[in-house]
Protein backbone atom coordinates (compact mmCIF):
# COMPACT_ATOMS: atom_id res chain seq x y z
CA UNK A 1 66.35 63.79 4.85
CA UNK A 2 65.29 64.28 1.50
CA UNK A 3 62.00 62.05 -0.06
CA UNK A 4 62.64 60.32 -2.79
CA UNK A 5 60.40 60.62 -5.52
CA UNK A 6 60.35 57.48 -8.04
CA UNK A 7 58.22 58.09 -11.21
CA UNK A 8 54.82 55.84 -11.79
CA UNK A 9 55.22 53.89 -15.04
CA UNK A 10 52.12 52.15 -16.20
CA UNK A 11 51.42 50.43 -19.10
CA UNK A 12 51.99 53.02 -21.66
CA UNK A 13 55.88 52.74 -20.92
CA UNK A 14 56.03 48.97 -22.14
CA UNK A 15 57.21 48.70 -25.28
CA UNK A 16 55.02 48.17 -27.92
CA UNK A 17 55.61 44.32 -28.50
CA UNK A 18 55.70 44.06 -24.59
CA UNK A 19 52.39 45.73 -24.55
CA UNK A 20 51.25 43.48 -27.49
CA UNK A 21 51.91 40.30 -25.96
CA UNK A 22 50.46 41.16 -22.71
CA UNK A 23 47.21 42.01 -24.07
CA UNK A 24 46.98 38.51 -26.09
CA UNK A 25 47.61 36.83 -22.94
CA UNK A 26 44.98 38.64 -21.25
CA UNK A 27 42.05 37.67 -24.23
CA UNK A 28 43.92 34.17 -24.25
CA UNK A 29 42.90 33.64 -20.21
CA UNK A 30 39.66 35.06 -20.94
CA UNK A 31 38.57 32.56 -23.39
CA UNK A 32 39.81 30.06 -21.58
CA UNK A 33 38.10 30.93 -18.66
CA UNK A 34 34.67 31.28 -20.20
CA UNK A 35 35.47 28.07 -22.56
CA UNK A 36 36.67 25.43 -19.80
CA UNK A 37 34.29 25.41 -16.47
CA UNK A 38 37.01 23.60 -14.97
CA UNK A 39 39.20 26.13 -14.78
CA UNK A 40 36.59 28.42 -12.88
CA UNK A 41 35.94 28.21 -9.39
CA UNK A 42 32.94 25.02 -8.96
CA UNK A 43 30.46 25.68 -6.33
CA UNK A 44 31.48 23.51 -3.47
CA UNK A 45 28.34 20.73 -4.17
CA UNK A 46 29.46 19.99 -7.35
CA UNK A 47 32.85 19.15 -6.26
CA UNK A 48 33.55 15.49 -5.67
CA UNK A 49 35.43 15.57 -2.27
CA UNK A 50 36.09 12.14 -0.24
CA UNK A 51 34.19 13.76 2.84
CA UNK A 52 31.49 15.05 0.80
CA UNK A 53 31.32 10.75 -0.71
CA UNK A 54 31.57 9.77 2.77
CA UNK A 55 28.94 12.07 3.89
CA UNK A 56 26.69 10.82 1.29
CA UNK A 57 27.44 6.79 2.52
CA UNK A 58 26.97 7.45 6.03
CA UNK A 59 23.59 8.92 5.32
CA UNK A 60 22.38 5.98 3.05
CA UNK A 61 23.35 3.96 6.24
CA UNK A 62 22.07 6.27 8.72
CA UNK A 63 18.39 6.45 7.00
CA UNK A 64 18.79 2.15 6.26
CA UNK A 65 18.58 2.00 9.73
CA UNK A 66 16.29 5.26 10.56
CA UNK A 67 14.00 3.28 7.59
CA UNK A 68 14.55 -0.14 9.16
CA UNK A 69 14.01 0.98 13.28
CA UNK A 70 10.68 2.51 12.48
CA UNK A 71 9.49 -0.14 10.33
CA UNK A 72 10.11 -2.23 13.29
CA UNK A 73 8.31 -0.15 15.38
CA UNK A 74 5.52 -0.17 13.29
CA UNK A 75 5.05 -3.66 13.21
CA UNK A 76 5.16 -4.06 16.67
CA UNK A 77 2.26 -1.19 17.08
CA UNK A 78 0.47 -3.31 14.88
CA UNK A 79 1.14 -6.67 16.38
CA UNK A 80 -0.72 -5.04 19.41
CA UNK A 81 -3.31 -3.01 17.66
CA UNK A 82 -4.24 -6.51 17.00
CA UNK A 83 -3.89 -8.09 20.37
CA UNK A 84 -5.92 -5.13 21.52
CA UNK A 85 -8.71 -6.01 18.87
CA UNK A 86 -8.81 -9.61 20.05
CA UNK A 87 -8.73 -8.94 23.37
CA UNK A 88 -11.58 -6.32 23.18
CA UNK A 89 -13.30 -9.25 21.23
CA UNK A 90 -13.12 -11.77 23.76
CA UNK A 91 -14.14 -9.31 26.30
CA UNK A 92 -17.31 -8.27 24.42
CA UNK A 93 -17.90 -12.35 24.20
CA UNK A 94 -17.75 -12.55 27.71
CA UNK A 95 -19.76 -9.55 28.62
CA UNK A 96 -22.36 -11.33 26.16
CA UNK A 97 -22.42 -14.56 27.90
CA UNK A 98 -22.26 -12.67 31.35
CA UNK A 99 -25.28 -10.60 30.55
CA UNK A 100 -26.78 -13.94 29.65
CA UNK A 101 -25.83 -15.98 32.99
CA UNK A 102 -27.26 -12.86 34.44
CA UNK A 103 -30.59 -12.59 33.14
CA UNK A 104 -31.37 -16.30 33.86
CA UNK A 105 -29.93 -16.02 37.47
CA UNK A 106 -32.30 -12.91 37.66
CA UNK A 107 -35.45 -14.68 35.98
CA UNK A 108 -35.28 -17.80 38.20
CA UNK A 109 -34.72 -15.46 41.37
CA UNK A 110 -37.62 -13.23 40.30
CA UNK A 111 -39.46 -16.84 40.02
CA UNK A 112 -38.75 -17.95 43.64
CA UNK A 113 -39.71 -14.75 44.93
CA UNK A 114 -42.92 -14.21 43.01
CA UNK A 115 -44.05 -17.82 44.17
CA UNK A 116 -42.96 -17.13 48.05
CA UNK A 117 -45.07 -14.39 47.39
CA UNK A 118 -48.27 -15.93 46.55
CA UNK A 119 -47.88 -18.70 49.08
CA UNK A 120 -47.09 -16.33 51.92
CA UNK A 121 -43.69 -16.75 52.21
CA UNK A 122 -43.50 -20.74 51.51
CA UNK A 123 -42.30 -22.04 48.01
CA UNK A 124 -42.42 -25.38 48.68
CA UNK A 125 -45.99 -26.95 48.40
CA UNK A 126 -46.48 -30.28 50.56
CA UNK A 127 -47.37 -33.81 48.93
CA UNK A 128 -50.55 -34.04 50.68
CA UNK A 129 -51.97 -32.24 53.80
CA UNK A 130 -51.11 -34.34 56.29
CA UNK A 131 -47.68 -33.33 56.27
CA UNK A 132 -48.43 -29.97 56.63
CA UNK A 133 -49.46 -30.18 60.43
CA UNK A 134 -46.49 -30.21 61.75
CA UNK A 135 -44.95 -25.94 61.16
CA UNK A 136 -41.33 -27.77 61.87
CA UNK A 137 -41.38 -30.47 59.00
CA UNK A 138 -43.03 -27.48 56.99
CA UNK A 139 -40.15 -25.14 57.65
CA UNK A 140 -37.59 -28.58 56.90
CA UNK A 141 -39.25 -28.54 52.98
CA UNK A 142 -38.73 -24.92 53.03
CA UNK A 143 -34.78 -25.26 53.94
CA UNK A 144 -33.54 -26.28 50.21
CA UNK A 145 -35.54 -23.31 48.63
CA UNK A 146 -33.75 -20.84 50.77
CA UNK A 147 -30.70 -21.99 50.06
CA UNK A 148 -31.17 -22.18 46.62
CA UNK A 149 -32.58 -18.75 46.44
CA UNK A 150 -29.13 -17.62 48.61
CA UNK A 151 -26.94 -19.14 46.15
CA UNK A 152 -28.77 -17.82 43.31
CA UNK A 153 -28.15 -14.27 44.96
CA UNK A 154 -24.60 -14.88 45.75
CA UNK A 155 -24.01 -16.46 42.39
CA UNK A 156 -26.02 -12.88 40.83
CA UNK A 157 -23.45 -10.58 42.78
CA UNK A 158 -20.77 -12.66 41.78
CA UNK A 159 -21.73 -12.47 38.17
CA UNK A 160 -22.54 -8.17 38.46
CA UNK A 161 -18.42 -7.73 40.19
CA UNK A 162 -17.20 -10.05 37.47
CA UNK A 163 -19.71 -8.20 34.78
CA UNK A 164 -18.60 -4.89 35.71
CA UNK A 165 -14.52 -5.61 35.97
CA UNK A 166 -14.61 -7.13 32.41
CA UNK A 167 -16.54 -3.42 31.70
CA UNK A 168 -14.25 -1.71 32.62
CA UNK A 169 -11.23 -3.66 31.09
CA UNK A 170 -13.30 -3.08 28.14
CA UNK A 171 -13.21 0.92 28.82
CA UNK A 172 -9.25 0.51 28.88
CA UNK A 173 -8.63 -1.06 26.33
CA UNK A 174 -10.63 0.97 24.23
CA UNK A 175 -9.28 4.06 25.75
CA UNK A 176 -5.63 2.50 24.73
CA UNK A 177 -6.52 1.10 21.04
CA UNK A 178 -7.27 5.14 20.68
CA UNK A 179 -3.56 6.12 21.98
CA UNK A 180 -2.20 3.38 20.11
CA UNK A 181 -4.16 4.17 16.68
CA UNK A 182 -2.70 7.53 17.24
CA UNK A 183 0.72 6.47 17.36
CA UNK A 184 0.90 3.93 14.61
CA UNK A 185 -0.06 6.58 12.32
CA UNK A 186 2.60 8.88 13.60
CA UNK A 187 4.89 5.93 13.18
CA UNK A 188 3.51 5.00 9.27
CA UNK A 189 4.02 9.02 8.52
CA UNK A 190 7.38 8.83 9.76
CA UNK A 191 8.23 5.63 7.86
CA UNK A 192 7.07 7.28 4.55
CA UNK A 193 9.08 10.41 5.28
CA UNK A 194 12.04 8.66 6.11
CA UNK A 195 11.71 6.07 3.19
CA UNK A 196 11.37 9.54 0.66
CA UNK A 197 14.29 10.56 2.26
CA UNK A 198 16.50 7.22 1.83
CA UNK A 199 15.55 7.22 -1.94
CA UNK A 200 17.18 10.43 -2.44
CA UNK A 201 19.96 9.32 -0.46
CA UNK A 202 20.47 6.10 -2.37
CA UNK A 203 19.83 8.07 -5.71
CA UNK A 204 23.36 10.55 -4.94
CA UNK A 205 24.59 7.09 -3.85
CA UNK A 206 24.27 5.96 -7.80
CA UNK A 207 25.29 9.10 -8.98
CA UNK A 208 27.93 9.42 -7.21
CA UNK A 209 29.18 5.66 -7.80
CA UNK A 210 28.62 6.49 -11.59
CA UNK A 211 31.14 9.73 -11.34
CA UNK A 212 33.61 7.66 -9.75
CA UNK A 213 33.38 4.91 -12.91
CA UNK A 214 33.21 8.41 -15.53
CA UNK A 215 36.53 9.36 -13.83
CA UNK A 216 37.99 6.47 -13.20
CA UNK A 217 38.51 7.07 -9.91
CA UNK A 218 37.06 4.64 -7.48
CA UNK A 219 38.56 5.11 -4.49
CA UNK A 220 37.61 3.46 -1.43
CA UNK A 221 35.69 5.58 0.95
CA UNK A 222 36.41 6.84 5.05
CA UNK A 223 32.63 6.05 6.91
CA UNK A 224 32.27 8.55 9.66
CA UNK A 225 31.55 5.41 11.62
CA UNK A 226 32.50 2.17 13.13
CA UNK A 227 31.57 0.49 10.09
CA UNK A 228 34.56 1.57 8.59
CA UNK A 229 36.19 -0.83 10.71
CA UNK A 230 34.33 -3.87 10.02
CA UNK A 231 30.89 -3.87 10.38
CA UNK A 232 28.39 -3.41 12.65
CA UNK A 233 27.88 -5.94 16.00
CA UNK A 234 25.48 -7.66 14.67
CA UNK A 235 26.96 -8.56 11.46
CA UNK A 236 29.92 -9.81 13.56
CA UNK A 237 27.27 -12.29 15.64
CA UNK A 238 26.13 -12.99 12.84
CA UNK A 239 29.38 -14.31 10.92
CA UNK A 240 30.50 -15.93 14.74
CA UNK A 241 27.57 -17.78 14.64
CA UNK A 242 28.09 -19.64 11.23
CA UNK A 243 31.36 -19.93 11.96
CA UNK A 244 34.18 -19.33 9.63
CA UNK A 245 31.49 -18.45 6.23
CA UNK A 246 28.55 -16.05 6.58
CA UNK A 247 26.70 -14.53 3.67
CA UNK A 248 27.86 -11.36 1.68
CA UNK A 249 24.38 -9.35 2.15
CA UNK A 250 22.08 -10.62 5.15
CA UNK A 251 18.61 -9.54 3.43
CA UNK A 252 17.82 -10.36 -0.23
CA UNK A 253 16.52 -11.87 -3.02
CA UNK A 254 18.35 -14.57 -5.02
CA UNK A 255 17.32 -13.35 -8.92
CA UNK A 256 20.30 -14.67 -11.34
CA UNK A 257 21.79 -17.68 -10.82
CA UNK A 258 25.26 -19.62 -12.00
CA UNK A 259 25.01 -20.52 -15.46
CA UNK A 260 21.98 -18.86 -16.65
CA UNK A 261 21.72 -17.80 -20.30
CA UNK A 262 20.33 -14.33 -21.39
CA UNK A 263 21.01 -11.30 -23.21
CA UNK A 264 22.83 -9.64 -20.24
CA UNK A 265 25.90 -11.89 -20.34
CA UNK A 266 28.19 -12.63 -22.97
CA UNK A 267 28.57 -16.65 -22.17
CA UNK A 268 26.59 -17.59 -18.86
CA UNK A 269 26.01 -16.05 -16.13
CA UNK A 270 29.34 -16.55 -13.47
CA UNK A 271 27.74 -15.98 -10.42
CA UNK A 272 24.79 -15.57 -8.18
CA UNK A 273 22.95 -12.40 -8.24
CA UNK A 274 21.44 -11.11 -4.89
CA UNK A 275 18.58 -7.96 -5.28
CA UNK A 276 19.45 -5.59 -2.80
CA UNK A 277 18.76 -1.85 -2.71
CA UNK A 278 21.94 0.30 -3.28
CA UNK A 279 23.51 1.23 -0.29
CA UNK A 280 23.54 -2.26 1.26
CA UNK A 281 25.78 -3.28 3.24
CA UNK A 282 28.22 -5.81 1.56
CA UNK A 283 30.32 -8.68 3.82
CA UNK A 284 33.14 -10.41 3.26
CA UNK A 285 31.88 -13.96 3.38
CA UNK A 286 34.75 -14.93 5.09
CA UNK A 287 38.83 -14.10 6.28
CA UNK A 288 40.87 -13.28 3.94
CA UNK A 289 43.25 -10.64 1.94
CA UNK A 290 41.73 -7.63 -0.72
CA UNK A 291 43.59 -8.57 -3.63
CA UNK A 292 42.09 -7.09 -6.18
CA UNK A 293 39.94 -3.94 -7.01
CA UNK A 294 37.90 -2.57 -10.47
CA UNK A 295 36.96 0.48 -11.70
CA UNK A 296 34.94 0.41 -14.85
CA UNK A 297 34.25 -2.38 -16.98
CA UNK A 298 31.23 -5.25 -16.79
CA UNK A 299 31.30 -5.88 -13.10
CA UNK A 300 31.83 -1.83 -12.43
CA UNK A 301 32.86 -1.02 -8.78
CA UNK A 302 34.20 -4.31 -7.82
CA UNK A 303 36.42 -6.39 -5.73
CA UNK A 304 38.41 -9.75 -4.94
CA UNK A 305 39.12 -11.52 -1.97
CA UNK A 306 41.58 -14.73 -1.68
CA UNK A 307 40.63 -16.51 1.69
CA UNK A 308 42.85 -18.81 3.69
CA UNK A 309 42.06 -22.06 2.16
CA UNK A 310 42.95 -20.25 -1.23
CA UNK A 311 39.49 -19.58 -2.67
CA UNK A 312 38.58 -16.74 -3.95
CA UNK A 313 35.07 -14.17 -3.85
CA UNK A 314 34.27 -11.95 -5.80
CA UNK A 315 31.66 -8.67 -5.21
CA UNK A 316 30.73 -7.00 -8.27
CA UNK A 317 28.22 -3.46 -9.47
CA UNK A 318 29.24 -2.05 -5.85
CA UNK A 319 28.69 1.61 -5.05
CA UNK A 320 31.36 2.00 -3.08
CA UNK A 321 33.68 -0.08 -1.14
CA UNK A 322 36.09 0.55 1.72
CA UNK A 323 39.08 -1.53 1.26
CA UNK A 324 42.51 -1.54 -0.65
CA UNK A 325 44.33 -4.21 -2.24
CA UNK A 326 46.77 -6.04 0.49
CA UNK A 327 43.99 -5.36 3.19
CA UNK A 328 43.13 -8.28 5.33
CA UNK A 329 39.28 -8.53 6.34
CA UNK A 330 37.16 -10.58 8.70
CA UNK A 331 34.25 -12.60 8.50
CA UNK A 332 30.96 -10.21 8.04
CA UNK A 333 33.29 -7.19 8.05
CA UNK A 334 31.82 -4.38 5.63
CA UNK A 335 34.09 -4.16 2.53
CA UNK A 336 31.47 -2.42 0.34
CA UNK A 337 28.28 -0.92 -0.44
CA UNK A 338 25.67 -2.52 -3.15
CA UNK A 339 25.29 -0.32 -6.36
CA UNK A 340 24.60 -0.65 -10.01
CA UNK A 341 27.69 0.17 -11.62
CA UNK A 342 28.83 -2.00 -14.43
CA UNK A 343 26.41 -4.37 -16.58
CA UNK A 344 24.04 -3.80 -14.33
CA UNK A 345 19.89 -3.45 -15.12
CA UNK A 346 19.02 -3.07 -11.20
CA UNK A 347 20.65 -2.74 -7.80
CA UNK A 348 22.36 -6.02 -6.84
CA UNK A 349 24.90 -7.84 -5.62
CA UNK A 350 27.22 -10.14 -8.11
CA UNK A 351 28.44 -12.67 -6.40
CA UNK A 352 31.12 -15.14 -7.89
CA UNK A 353 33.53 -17.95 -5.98
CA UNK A 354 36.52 -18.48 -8.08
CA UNK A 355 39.83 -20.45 -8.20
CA UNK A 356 41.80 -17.53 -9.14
CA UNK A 357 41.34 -13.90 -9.05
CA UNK A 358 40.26 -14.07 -12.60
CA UNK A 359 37.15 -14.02 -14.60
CA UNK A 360 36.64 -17.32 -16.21
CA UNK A 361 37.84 -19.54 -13.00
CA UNK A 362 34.09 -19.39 -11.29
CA UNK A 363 32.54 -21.98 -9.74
CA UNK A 364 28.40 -22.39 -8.71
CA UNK A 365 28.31 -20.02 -5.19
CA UNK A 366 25.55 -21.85 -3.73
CA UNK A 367 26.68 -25.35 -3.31
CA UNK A 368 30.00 -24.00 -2.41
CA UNK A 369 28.40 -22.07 0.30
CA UNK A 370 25.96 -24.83 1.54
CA UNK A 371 28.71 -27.00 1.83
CA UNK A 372 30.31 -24.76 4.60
CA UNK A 373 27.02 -24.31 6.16
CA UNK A 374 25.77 -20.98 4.85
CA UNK A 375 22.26 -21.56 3.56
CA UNK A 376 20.78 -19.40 1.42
């Protein structure tokens, strides 16, 4: 069988347009390669993937309640740091008083002996001398004095076993304010590490809400949790125990309120503001239907929700949220996550009851929520 043998043609048997052409498109690709980074290959952290956005919300979450656990821990070292300090106090009050009991018990034993002593074993002196003829009657003056002076030695042990268990409580409780100082400083290191930590966290939070708003891409984000799902157990307790309203954030501070006047707004202000860091957890206040999202704009990363009775909330400057429009939701169920997207000077919470899903139809949040029990 004979080989075949095909010739090699490279480039120099192009034509010479062919060849031309071929080498523009070359420079052409060039260029544009070294012009447009996008069109490079981005190092993986700089790409804005949904896991890599859900990565970043579960660990604001995950350090909120790292952050919020050891706080709590904390506390409760300190809470008995200081019912170790007042213990130890009232100990060293009693020891005081003890050692005081003691030396007078001791001073008027030391008495009774000294003068049994010097009158040769009797401490009790007769009236007169006629009544000392009779060594019986003597002995019958003598009986109160001896059992004084038993008492007063019974009453001195007493005092020593009592002296000497508060002693050694004392010893304890020393020994255990030492563990315990210890571990509250452990616990206040850890706090500040973990609190450094959540500040970074909450600062790719920001930035990452902010790339979503420069894209215009705010897509609602998968938790790698249950919270995904609709909050965590005890914002469900929570909303059970109100009943059918609960409140969109449970810790706060109330800063702007409906129909205040300032530079920030264009009118008044439509809504109630709540201060919370970024990365808080944000609750539907009560059943209802998503039926509305935003992307840019004043209000930023926002949402609507029409409840049953046909009112409308509104949650505005999120960071993130995780519902879609047609989505039903539950009382205290996690639709969100606080930010400061939008028209926003801080990280907060707008809050806004309406009569339709649009801007203009707000009413005051705070009576509306009073008057279906949620105090705020």
């Amino acid at each position: 069988m004979r080989r075949l043998r095909l010739p090699i043609r490279g480039p120099r048997l192009l034509p010479k347009a062919g060849a031309v052409v071929f080498s523009v498109l070359c420079v052409l690709c060039s260029v544009c390669a070294l012009g447009f980074p996008s069109l490079r290959s981005a190092p993986p952290e700089a790409v804005r993937t949904p896991d890599r956005a859900s990565r970043i919300t579960s660990e604001v979450l995950r350090l909120t309640e790292e952050v919020e656990e050891t706080r709590h821990q904390y506390e409760q070292a300190q809470h008995a740091a200081t019912a170790h300090k007042a213990r130890a106090q009232e100990i060293g009050r009693r020891l005081q008083g003890r050692r005081a009991v003691s030396d007078t018990l001791r001073e008027d034993l030391g008495s009774a002996a000294r003068a049994q002593y010097r009158t040769g074993g009797f401490t009790t002196v007769p009236e007169d001398d006629s009544e000392a003829d009779d060594p019986f009657d003597l002995m019958a003056l003598q009986l109160p004095d001896a059992r004084r002076r038993a008492r007063l030695a019974r009453m001195l042990d007493e005092d020593d076993r009592k002296s000497r268990s508060l002693f050694a409580e004392e010893q304890a409780l020393a020994a255990e304010q030492a563990g315990a100082d210890r571990d509250r400083e452990e616990l206040q290191a850890r706090v500040r590490v973990s609190e450094a930590r959540l500040t970074a966290a909450r600062e790719d939070l920001d930035a990452m809400a902010q790339g979503a708003l420069d894209s215009g891409r705010c897509s609602p984000l998968r938790l790698d949790r249950a919270a995904a799902g609709g909050g965590t157990a005890k914002d469900q307790a929570v909303a059970q125990a109100n009943g059918r309203w609960t409140r969109p954030v449970t810790s706060y501070q109330l800063t702007a309120g409906f129909g205040g006047v300032g530079a920030n707004w264009a009118s008044t202000h439509s809504g109630q503001d709540f201060a919370v860091p970024s990365g808080t957890p944000v609750r539907a206040i009560g059943a209802g239907t998503v039926v509305a999202t935003g992307c840019g704009g004043a209000f930023g990363i926002s949402l609507v929700v029409q409840h049953d009775d046909g009112w409308y909330s509104q949650y505005a400057h999120l960071a993130a949220m995780f519902v879609t429009p047609g989505q039903q939701v539950r009382a205290g169920q996690w639709i969100g996550l606080s930010g400061t997207t939008g028209n926003s000077t801080g990280p907060h919470l707008h809050f806004e009851i309406r009569t339709s899903p649009e801007f203009g139809s707000a009413v005051d949040p705070v009576p509306w929520l009073n008057a279906r029990g949620v105090r705020l």
